[in-house]
PDB file of N, CA and C in Angstrom:
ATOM      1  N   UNK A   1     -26.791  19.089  -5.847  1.00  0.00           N
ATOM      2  CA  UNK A   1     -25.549  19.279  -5.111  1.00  0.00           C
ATOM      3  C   UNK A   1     -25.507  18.356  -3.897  1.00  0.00           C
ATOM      4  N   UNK A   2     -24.714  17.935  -3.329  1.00  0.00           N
ATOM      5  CA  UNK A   2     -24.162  17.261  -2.637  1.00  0.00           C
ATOM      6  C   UNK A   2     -24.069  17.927  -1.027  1.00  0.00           C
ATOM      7  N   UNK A   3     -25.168  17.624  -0.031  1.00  0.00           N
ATOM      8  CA  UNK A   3     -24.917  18.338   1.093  1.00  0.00           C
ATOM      9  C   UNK A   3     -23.463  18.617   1.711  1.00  0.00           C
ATOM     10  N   UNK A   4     -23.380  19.218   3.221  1.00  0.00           N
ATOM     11  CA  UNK A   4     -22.031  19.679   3.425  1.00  0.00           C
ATOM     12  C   UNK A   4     -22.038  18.251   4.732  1.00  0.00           C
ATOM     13  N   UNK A   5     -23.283  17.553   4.732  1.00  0.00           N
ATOM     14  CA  UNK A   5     -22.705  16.298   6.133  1.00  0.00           C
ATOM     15  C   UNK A   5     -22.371  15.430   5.083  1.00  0.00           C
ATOM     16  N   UNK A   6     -22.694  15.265   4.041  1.00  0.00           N
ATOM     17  CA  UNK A   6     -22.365  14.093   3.236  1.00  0.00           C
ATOM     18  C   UNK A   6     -20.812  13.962   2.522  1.00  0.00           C
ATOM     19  N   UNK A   7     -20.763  15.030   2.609  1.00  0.00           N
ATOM     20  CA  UNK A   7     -19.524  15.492   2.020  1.00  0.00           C
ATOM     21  C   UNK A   7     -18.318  15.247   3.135  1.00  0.00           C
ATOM     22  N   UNK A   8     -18.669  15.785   4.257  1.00  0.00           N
ATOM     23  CA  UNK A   8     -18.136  15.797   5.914  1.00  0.00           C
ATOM     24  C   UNK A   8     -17.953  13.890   5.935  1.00  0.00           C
ATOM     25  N   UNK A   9     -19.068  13.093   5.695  1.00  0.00           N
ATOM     26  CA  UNK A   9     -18.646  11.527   5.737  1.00  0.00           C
ATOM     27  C   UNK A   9     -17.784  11.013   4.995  1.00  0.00           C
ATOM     28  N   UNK A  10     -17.789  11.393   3.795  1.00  0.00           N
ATOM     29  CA  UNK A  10     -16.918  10.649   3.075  1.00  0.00           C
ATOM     30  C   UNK A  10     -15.661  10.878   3.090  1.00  0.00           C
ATOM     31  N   UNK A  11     -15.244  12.380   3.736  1.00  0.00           N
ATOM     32  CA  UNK A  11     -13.659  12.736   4.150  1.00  0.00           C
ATOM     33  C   UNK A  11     -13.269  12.132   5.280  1.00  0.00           C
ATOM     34  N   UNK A  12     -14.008  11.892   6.308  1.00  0.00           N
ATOM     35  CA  UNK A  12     -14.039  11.336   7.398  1.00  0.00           C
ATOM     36  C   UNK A  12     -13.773  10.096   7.199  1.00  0.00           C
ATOM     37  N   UNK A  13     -14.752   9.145   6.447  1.00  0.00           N
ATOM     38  CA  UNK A  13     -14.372   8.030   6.731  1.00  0.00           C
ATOM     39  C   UNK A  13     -13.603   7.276   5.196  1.00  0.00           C
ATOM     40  N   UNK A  14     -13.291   8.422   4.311  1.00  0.00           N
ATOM     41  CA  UNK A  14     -13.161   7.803   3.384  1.00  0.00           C
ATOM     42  C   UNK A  14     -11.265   7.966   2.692  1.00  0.00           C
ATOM     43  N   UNK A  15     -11.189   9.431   4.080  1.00  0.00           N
ATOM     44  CA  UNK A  15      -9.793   9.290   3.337  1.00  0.00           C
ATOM     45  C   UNK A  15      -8.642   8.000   4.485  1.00  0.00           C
ATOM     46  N   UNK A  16      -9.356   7.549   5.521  1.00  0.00           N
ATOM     47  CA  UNK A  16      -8.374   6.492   6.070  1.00  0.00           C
ATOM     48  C   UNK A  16      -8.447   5.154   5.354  1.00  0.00           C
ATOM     49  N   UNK A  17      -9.244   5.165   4.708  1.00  0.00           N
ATOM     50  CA  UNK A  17      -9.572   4.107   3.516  1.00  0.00           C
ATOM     51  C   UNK A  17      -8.898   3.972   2.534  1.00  0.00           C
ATOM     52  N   UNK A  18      -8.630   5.079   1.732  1.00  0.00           N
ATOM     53  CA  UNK A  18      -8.001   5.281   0.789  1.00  0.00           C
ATOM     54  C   UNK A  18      -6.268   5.103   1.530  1.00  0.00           C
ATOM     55  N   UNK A  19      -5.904   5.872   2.461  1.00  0.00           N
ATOM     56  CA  UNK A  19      -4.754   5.961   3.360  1.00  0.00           C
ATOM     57  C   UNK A  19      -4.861   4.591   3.098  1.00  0.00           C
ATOM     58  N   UNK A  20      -5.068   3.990   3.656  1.00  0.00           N
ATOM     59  CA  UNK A  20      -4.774   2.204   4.534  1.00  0.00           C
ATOM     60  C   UNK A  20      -4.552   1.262   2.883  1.00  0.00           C
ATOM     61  N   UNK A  21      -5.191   1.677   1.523  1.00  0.00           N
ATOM     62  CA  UNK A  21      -5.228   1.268   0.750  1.00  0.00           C
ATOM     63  C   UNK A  21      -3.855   1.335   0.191  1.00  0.00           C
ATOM     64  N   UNK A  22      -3.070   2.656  -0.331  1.00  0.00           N
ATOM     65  CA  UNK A  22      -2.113   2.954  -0.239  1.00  0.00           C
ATOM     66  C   UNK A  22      -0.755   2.508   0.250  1.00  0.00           C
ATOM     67  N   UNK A  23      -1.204   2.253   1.505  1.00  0.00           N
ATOM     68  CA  UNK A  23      -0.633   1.822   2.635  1.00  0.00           C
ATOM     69  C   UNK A  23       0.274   0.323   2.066  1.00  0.00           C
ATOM     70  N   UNK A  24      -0.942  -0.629   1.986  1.00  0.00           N
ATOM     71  CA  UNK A  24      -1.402  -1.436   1.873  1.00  0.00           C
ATOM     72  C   UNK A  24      -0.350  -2.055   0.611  1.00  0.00           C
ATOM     73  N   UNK A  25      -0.661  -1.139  -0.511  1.00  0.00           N
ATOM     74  CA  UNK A  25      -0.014  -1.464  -1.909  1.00  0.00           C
ATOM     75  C   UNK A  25       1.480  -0.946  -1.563  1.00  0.00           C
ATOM     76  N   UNK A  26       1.862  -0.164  -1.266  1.00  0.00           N
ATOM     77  CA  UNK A  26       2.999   0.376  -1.277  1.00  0.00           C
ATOM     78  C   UNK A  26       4.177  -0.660  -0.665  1.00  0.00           C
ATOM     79  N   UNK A  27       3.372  -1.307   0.665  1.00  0.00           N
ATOM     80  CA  UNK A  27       4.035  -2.490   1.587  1.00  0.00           C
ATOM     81  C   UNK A  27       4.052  -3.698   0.886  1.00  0.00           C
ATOM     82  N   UNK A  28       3.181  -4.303  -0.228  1.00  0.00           N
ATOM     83  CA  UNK A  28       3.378  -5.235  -1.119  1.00  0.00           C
ATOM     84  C   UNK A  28       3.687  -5.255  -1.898  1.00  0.00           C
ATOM     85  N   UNK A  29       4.566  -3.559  -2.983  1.00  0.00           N
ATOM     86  CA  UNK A  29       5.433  -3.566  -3.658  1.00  0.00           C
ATOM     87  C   UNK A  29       6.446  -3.778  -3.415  1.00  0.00           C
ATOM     88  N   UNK A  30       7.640  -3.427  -2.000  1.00  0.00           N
ATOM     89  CA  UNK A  30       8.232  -3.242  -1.573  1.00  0.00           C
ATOM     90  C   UNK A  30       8.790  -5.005  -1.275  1.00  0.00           C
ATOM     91  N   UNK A  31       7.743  -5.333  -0.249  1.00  0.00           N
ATOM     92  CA  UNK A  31       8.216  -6.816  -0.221  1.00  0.00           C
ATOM     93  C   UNK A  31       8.350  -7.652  -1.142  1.00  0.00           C
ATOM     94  N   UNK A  32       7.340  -7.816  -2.228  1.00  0.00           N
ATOM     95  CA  UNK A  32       7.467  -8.515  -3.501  1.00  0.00           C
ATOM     96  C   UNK A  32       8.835  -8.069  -3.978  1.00  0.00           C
ATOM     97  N   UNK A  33      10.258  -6.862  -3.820  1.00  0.00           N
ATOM     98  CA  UNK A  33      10.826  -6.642  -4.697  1.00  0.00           C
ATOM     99  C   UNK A  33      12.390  -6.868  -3.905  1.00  0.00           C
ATOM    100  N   UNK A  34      11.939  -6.691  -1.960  1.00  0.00           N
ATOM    101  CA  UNK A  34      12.638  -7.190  -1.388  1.00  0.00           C
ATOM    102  C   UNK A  34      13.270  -9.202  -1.728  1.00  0.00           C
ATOM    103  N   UNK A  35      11.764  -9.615  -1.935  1.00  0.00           N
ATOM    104  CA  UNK A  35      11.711 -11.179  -1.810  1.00  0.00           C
ATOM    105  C   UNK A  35      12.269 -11.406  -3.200  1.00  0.00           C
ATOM    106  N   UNK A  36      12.946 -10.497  -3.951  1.00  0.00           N
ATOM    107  CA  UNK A  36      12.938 -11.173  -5.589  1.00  0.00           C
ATOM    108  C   UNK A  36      14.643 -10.920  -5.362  1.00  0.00           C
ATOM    109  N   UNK A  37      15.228  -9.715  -4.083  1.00  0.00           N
ATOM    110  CA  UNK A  37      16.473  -9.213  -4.197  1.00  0.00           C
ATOM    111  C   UNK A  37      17.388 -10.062  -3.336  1.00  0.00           C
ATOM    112  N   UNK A  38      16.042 -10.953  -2.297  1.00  0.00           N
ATOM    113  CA  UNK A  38      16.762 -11.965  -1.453  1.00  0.00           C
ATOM    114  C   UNK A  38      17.482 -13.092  -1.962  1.00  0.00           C
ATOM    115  N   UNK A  39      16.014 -13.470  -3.438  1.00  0.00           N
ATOM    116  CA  UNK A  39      16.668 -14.657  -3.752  1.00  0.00           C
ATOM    117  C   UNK A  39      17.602 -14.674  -4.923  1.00  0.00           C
ATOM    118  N   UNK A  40      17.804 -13.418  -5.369  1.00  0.00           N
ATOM    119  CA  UNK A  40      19.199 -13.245  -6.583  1.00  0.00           C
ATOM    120  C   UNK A  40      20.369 -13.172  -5.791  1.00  0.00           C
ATOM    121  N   UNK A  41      20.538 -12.714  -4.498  1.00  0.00           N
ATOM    122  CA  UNK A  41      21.257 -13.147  -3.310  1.00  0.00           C
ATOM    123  C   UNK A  41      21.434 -14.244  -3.242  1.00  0.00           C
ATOM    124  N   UNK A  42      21.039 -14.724  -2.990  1.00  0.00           N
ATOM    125  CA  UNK A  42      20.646 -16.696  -2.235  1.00  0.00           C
ATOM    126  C   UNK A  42      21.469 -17.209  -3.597  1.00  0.00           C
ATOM    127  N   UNK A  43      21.248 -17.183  -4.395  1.00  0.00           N
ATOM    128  CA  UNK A  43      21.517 -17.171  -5.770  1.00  0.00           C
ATOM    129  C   UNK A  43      22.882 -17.444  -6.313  1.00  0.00           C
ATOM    130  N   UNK A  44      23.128 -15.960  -5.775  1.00  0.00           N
ATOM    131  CA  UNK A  44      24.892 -15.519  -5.894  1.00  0.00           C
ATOM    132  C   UNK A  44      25.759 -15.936  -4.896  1.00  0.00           C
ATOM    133  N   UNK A  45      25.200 -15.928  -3.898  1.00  0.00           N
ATOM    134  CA  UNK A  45      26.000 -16.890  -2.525  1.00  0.00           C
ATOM    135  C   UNK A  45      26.210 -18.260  -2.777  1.00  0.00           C
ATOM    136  N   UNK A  46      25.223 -19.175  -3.396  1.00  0.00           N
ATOM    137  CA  UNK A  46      25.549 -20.322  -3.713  1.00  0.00           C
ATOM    138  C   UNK A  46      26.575 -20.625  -4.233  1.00  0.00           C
ATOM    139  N   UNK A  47      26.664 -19.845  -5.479  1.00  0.00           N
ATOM    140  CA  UNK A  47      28.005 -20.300  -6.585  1.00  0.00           C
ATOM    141  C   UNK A  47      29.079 -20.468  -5.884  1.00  0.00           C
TER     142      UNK A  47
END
């Protein structure tokens, strides 16, 4: 079994990790889909 400090570290330091990871992906889906909506814009303004 798995002590209760070891267990105590990895929540500690493991769920801002996971957080920031999340984080992380969520902000580079977003822009990748912003940057694809700019340029079908750019796009349509030209014509």
């Amino acid at each position: 079994m798995i002590d209760p400090g070891t267990i105590q570290a990895i929540s500690t330091v493991g769920f801002p990790i996971v957080a920031f990871l999340l984080v992380f992906w969520q902000s580079n889906t977003v822009i990748k889909s912003n940057t694809a909506a700019l340029k079908e814009l750019t796009l349509m303004l030209k014509r």
